[in-house]
C-alpha atoms as a PDB file:
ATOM      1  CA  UNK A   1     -18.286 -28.282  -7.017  1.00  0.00           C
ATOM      2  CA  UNK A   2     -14.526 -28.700  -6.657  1.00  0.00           C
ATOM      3  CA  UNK A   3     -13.031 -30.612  -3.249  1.00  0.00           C
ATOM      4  CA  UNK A   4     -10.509 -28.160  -2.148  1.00  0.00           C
ATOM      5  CA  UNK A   5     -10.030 -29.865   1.250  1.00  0.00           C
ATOM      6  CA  UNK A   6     -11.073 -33.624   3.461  1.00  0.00           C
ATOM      7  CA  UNK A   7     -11.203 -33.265   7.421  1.00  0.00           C
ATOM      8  CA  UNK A   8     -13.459 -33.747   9.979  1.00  0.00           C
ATOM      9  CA  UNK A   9     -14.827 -30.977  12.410  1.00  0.00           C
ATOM     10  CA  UNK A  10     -15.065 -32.000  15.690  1.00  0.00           C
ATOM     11  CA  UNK A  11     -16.425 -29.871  18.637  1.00  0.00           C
ATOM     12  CA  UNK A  12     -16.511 -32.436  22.265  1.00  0.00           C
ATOM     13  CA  UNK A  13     -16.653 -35.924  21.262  1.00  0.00           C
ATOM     14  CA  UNK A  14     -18.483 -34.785  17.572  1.00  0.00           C
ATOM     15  CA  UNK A  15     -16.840 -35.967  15.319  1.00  0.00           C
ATOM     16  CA  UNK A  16     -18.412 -34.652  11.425  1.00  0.00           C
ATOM     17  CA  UNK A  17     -16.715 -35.796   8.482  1.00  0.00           C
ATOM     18  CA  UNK A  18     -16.631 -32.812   5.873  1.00  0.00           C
ATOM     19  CA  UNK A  19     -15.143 -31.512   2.611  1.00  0.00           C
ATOM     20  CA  UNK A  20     -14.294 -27.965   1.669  1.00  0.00           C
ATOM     21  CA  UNK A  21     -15.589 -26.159  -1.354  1.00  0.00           C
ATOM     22  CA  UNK A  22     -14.546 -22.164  -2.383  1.00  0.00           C
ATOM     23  CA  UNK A  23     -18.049 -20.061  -2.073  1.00  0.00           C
ATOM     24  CA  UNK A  24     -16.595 -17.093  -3.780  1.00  0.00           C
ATOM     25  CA  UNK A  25     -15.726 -17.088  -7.121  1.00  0.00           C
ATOM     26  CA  UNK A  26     -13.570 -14.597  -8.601  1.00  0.00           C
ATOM     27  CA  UNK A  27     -15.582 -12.527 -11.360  1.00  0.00           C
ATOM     28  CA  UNK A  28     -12.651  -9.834 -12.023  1.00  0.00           C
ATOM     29  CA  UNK A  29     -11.511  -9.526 -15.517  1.00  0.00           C
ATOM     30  CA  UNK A  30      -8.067 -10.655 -16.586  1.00  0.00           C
ATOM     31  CA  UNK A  31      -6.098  -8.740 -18.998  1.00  0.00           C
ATOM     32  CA  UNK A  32      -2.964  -9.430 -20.516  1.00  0.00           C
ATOM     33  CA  UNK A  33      -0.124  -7.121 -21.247  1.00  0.00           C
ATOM     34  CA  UNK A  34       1.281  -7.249 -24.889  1.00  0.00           C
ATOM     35  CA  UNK A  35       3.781  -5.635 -26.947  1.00  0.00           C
ATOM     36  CA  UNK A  36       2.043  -2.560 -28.822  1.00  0.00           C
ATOM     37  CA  UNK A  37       3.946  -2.867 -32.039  1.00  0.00           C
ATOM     38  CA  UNK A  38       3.414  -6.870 -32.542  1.00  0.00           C
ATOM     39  CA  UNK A  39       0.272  -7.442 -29.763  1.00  0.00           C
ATOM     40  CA  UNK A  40       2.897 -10.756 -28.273  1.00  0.00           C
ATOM     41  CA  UNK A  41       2.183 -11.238 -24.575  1.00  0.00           C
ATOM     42  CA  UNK A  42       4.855  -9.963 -22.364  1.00  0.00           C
ATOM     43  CA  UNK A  43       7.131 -12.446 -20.207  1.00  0.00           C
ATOM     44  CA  UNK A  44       7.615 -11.746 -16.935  1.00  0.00           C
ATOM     45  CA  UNK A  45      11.048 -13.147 -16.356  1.00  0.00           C
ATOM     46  CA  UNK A  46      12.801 -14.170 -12.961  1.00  0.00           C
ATOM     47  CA  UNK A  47      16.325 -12.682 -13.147  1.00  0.00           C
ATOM     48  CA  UNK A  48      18.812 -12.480 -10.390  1.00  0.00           C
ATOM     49  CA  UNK A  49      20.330  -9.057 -10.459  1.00  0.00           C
ATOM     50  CA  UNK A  50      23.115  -9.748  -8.636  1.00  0.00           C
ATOM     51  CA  UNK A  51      24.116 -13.085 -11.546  1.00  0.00           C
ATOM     52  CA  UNK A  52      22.861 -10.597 -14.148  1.00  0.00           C
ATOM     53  CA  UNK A  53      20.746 -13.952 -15.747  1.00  0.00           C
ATOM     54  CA  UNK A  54      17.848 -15.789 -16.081  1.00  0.00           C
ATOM     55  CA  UNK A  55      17.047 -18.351 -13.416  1.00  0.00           C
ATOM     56  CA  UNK A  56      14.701 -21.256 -13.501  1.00  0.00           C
ATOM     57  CA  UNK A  57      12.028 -22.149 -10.182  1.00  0.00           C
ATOM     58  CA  UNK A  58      14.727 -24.765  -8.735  1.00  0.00           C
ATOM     59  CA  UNK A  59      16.754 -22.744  -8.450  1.00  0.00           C
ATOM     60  CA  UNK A  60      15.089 -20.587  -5.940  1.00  0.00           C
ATOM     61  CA  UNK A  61      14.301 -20.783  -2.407  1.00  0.00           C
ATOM     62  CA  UNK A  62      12.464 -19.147   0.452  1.00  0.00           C
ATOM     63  CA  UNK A  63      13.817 -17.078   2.841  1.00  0.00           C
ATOM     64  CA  UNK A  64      12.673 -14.715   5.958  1.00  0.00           C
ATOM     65  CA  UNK A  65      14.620 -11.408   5.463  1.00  0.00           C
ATOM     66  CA  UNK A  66      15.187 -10.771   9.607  1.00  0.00           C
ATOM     67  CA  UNK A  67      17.147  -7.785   9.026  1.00  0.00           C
ATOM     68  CA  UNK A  68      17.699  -5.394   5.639  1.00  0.00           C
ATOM     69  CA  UNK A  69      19.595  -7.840   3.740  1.00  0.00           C
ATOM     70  CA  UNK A  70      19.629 -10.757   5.807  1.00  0.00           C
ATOM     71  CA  UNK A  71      17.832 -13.919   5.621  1.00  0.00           C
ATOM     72  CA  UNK A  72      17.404 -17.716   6.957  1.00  0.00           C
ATOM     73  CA  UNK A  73      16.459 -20.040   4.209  1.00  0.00           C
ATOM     74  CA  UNK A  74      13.943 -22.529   4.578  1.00  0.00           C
ATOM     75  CA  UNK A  75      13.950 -25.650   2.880  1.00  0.00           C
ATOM     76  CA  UNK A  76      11.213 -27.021   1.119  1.00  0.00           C
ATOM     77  CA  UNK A  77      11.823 -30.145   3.839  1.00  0.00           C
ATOM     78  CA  UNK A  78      11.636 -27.895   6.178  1.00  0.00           C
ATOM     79  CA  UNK A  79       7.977 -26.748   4.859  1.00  0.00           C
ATOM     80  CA  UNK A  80       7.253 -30.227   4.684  1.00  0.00           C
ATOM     81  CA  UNK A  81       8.198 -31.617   7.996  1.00  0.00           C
ATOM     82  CA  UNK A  82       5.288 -28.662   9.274  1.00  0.00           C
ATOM     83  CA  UNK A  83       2.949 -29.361   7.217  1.00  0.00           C
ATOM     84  CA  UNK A  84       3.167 -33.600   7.973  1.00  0.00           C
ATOM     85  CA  UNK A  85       2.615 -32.254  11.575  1.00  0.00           C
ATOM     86  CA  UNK A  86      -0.429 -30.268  11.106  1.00  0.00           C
ATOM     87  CA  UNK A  87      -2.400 -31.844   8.104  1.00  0.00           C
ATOM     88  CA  UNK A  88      -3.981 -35.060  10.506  1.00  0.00           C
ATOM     89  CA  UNK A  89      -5.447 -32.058  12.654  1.00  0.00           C
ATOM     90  CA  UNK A  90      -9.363 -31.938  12.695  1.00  0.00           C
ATOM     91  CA  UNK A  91     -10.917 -28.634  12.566  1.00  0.00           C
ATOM     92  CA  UNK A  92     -11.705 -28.503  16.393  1.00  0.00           C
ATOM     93  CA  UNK A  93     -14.428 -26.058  17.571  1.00  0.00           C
ATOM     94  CA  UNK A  94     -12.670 -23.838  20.114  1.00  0.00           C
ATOM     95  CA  UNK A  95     -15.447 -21.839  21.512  1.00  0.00           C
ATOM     96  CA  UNK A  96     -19.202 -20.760  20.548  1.00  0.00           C
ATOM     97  CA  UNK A  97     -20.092 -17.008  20.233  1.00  0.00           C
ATOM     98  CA  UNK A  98     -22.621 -14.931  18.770  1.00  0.00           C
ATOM     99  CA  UNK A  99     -21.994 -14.018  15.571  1.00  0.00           C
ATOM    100  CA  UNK A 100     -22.646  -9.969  16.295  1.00  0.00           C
ATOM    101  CA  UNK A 101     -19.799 -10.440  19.089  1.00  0.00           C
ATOM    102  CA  UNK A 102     -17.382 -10.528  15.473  1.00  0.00           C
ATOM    103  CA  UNK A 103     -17.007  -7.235  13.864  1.00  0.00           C
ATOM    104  CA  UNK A 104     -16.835  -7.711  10.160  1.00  0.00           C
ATOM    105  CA  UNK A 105     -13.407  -6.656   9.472  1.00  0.00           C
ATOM    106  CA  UNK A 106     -11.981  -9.476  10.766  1.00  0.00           C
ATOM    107  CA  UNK A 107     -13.912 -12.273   8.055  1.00  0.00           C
ATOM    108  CA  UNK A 108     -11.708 -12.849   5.235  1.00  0.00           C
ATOM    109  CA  UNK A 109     -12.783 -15.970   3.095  1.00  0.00           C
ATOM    110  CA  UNK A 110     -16.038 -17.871   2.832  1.00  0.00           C
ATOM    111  CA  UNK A 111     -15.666 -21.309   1.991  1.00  0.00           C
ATOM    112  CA  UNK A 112     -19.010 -24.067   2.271  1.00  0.00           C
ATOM    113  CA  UNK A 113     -18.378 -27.299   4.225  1.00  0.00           C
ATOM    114  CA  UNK A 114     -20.740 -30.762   3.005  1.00  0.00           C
ATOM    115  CA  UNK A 115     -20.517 -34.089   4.691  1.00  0.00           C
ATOM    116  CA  UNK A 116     -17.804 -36.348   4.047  1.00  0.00           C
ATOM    117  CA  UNK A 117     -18.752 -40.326   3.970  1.00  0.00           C
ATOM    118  CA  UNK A 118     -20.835 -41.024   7.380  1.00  0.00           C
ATOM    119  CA  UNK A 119     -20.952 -37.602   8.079  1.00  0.00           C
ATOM    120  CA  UNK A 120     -24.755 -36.417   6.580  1.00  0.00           C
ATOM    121  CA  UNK A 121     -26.610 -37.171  10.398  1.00  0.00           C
ATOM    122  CA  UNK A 122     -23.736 -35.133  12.856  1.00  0.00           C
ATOM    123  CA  UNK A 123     -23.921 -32.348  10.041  1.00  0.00           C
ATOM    124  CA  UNK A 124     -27.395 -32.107  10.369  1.00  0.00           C
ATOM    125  CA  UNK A 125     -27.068 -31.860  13.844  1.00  0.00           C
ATOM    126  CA  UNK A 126     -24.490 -29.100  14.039  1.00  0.00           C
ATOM    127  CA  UNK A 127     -26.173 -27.463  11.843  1.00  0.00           C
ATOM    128  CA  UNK A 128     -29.943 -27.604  13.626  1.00  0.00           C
ATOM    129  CA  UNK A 129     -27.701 -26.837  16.870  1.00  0.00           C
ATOM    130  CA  UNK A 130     -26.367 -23.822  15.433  1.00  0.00           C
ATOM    131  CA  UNK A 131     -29.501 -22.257  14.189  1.00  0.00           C
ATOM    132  CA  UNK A 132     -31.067 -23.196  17.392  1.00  0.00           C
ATOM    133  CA  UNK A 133     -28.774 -21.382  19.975  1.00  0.00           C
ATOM    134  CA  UNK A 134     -28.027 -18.792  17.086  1.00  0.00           C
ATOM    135  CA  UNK A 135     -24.336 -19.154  17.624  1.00  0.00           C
ATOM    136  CA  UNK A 136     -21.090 -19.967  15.831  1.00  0.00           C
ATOM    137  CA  UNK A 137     -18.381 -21.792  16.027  1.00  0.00           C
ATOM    138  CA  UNK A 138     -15.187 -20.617  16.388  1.00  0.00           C
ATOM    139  CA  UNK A 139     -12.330 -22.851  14.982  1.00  0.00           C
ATOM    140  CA  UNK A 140      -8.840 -23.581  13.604  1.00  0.00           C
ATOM    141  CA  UNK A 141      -8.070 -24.998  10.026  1.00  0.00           C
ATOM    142  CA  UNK A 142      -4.873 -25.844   8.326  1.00  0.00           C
ATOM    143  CA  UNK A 143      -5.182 -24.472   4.992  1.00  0.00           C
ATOM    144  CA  UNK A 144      -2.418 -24.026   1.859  1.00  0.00           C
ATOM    145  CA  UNK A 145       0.556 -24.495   4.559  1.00  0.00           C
ATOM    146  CA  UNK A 146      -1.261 -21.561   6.860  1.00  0.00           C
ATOM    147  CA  UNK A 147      -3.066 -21.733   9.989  1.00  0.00           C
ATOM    148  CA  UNK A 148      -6.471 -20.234   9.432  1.00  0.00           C
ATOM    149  CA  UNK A 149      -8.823 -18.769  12.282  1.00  0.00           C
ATOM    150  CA  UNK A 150     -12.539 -19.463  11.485  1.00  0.00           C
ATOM    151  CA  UNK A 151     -15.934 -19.308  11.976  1.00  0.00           C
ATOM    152  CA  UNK A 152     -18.482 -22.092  11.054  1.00  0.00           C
ATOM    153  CA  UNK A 153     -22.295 -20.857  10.496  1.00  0.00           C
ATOM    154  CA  UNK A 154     -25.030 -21.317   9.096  1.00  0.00           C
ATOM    155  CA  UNK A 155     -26.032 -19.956   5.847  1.00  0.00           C
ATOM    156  CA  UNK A 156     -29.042 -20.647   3.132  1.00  0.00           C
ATOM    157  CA  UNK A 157     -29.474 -24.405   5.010  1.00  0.00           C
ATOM    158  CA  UNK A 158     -25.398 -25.377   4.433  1.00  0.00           C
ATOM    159  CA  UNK A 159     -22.492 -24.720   7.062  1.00  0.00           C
ATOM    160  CA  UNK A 160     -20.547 -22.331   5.732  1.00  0.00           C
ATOM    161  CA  UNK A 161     -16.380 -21.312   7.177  1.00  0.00           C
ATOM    162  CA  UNK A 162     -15.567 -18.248   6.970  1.00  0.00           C
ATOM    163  CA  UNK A 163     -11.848 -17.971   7.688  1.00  0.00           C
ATOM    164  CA  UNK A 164     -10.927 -14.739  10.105  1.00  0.00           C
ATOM    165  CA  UNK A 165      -7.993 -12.369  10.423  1.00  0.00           C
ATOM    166  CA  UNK A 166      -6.073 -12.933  14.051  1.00  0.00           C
ATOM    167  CA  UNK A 167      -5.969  -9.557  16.148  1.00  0.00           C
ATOM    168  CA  UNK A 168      -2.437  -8.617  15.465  1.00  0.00           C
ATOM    169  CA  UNK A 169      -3.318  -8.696  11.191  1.00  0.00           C
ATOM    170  CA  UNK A 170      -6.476  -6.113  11.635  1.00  0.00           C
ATOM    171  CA  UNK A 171      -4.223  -3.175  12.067  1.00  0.00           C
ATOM    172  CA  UNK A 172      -5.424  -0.226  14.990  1.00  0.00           C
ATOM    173  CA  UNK A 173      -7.869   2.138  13.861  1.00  0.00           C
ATOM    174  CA  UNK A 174      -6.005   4.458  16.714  1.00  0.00           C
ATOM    175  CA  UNK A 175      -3.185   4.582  14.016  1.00  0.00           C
ATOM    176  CA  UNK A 176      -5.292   6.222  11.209  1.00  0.00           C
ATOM    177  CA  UNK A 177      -4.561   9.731  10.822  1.00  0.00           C
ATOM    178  CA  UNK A 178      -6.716  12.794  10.977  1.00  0.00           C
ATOM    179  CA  UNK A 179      -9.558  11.142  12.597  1.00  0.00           C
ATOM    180  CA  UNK A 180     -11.821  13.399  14.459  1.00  0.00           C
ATOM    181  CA  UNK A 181     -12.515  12.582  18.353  1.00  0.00           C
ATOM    182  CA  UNK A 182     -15.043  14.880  19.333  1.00  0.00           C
ATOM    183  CA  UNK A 183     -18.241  14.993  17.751  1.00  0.00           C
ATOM    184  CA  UNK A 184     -18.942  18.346  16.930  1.00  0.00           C
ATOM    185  CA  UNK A 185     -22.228  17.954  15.263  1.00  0.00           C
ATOM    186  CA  UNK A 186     -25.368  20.473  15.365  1.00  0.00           C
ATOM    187  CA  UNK A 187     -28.486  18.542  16.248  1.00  0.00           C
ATOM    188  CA  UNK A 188     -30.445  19.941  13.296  1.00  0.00           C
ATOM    189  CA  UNK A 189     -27.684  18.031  11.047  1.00  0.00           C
ATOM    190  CA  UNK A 190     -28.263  14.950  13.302  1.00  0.00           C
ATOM    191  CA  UNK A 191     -32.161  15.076  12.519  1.00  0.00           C
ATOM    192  CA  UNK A 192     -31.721  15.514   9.059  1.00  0.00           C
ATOM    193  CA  UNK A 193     -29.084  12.722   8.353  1.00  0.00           C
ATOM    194  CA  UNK A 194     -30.961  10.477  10.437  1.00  0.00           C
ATOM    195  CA  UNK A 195     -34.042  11.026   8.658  1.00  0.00           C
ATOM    196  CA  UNK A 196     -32.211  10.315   5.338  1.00  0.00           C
ATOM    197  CA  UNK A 197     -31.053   7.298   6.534  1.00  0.00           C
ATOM    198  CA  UNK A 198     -34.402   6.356   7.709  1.00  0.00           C
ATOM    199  CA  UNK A 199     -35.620   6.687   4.565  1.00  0.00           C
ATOM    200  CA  UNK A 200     -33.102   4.616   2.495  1.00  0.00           C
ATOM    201  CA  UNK A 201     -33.469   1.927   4.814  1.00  0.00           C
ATOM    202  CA  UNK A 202     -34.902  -1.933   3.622  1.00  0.00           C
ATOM    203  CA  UNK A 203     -33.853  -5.325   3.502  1.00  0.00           C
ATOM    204  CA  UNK A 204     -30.876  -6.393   2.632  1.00  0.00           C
ATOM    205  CA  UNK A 205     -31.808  -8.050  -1.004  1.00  0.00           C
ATOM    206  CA  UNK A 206     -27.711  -8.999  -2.510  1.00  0.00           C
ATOM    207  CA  UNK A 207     -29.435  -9.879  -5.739  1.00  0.00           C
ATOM    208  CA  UNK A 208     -30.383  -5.946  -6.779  1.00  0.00           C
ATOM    209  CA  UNK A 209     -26.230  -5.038  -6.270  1.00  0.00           C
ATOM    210  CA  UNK A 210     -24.664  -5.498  -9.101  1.00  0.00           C
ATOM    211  CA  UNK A 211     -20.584  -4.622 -10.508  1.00  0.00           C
ATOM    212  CA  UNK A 212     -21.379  -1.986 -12.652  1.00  0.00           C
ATOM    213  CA  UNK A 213     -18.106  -0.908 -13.978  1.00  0.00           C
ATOM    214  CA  UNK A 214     -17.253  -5.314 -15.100  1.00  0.00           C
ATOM    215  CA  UNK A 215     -20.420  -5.156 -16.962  1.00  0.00           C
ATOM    216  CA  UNK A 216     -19.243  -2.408 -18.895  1.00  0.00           C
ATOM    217  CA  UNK A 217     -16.392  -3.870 -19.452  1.00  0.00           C
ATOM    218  CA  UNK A 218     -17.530  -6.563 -20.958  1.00  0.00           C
ATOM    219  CA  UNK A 219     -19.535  -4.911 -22.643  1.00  0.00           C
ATOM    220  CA  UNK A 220     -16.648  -2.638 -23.935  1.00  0.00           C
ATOM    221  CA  UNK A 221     -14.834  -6.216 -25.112  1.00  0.00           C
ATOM    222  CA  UNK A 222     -18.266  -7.478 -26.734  1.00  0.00           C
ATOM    223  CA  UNK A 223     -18.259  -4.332 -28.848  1.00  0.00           C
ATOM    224  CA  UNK A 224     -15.085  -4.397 -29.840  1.00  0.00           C
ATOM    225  CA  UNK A 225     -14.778  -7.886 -30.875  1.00  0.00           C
ATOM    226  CA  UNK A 226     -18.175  -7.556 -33.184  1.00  0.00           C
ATOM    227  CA  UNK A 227     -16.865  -4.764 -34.462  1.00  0.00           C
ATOM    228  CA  UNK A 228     -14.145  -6.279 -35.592  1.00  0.00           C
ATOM    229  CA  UNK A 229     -11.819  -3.915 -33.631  1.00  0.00           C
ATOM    230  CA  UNK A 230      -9.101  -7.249 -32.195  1.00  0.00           C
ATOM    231  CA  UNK A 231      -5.826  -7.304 -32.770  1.00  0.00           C
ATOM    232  CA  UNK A 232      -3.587 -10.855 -33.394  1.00  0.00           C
ATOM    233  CA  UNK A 233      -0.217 -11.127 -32.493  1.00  0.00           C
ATOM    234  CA  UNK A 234       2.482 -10.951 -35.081  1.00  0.00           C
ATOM    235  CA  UNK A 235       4.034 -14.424 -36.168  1.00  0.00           C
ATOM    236  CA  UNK A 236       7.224 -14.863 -37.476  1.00  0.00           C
ATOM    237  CA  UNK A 237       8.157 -17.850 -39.821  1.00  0.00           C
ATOM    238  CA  UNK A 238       9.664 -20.419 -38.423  1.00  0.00           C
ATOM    239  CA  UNK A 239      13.148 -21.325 -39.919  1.00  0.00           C
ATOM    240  CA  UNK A 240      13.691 -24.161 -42.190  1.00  0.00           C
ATOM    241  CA  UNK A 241      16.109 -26.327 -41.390  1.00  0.00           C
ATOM    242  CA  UNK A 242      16.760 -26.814 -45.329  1.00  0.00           C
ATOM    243  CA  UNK A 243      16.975 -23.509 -45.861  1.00  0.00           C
ATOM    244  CA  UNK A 244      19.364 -22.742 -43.057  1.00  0.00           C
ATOM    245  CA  UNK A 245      21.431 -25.040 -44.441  1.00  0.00           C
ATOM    246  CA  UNK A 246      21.171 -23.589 -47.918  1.00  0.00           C
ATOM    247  CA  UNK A 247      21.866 -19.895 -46.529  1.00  0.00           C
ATOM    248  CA  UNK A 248      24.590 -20.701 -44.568  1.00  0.00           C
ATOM    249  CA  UNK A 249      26.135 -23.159 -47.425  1.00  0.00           C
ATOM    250  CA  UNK A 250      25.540 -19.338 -50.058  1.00  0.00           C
ATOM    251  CA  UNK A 251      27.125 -17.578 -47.065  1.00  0.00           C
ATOM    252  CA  UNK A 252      29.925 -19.662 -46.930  1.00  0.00           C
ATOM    253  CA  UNK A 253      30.324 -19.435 -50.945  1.00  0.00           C
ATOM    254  CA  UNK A 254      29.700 -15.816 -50.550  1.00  0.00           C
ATOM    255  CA  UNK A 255      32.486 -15.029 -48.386  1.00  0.00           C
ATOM    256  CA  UNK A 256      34.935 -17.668 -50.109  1.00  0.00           C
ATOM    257  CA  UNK A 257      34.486 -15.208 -53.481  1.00  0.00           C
ATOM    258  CA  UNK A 258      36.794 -12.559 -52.618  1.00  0.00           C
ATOM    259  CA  UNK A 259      39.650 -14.915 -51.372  1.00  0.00           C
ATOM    260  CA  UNK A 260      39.125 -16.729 -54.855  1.00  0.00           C
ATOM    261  CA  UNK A 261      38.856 -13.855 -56.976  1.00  0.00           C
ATOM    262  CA  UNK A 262      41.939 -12.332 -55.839  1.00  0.00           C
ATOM    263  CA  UNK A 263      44.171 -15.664 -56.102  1.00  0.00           C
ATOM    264  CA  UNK A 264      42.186 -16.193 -59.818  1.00  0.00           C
ATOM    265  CA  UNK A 265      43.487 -12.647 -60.453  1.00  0.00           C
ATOM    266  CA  UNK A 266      47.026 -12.705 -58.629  1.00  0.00           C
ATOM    267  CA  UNK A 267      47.827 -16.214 -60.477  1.00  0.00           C
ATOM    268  CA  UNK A 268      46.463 -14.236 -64.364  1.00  0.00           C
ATOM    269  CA  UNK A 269      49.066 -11.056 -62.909  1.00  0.00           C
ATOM    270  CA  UNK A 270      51.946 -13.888 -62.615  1.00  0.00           C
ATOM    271  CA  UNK A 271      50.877 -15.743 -65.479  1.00  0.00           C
ATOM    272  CA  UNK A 272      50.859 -12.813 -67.780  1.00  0.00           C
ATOM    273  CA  UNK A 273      54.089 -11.390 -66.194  1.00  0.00           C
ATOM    274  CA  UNK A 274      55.914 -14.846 -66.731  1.00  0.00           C
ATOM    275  CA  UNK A 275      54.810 -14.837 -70.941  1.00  0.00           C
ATOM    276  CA  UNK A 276      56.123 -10.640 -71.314  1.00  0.00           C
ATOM    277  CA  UNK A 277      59.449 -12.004 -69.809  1.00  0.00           C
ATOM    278  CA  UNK A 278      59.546 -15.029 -72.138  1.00  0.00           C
ATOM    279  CA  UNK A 279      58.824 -12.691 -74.940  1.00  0.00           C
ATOM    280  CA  UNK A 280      61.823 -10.545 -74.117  1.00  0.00           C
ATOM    281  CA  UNK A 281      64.410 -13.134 -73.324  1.00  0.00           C
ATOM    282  CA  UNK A 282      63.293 -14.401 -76.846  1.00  0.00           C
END
């Protein structure tokens, strides 16, 4: 499994070495746009309006737009300079909660965390702690030049982080619209939804869920490509050097024709012209 990330996690004077590795892995299916006469892939070009042309990645930089059409630049140095300051931080447990106390719209990521060198005996212990006092951890992480809240747990015997939204990115649920405030429900409705729900209720078993609509999909693609139903994109011959030459040295003929003919035929007009008055001074 792929290191994405080397720190410790420290919570008193605990000090576990770990390592960072994605838990989620993205299953969505990637299509790419082509040309429907030739089936070429489509370039998505980065083009500064304002130069009408074609600019290349260095020549681009970041900037915080503070007002409409305003903006302070920030250097790549500047990026830098932040990240040097941050990246010797440990992920330092800030406080312990119960897990419940978290409402799920605020977990974002999961990511698992395994020992580091030296690390395999104060992981074991966090972990045993954990599952013990049936708490998590609450913690901060540096991550991709971002400051990540998170929450280390326990899950299938292996600590997991899962990184959190801060309070002022889960937006108020005051602020949806046409939410109803009074519940104006008759009891008999009550009874009966409750009894529905009593009767589609089990354990949670993730393995019996599965994405429907990607496995007919791919199932869709499958068909197609034993059915001989795929497209290739259109190639065009690459130019010959030789032959450029060639065309361009017939062009150049070509075009020198004309001028040629018509001094071939103005020096025959002269020529003959010269002889008939010859002839008549004879």
């Amino acid at each position: 499994m792929h290191t994405m990330w080397k720190g410790s996690i420290s919570f008193g004077l605990v000090n576990i070495p770990v390592k960072l590795h994605a838990a989620i892995e993205d299953k969505d299916i990637k299509f790419r746009s082509l040309h429907k006469k030739c089936h070429t892939p489509i370039k998505y070009e980065k083009v500064c309006p304002n130069c009408e042309m074609e600019i290349s990645n260095d020549e681009i930089v970041k900037a915080y737009e503070y007002t409409k059409g305003k903006y302070v630049v920030i250097e790549e140095e500047d990026f830098a300079k932040l990240d040097k300051e941050m990246e010797d931080r440990a992920v330092e447990i800030l406080d312990f909660v119960k897990i419940t106390d978290i409402d799920p719209i605020y977990f974002n990521r999961s990511y698992y965390l395994s020992p580091n060198d030296g690390g395999v005996k104060a992981y074991a212990l966090l972990r045993k702690a954990l599952q013990e006092t049936e708490k998590v951890g609450i913690a901060k992480i540096m991550i991709r030049s971002k400051e990540q809240l998170a929450v280390i747990r326990v899950y299938d015997n292996t600590l997991v982080m899962e990184t959190i939204h801060y309070p002022d990115e889960v937006r108020k649920a005051n602020d949806v619209p046409n939410v109803p405030s009074v519940n104006e429900v008759l009891k008999k409705e009550l009874d009966t939804a409750i009894l529905l729900i009593d009767q589609l209720t089990s354990q949670f078993e993730p393995e019996k869920y599965k994405d429907e609509y990607r496995e007919s999909v791919l199932t869709l693609i499958e068909a197609k490509r034993t059915g001989d139903e795929t497209v290739r994109q259109e190639t065009k011959d690459k130019p010959n050097n030789v032959m450029d030459l060639m065309a361009a040295l017939q062009a150049s003929i070509d075009r020198t024709k004309p001028e040629k003919l018509e001094q071939k035929e103005g020096k025959t007009i002269k020529k003959r012209k010269t002889v008939t008055r010859t002839k008549i001074n004879a």
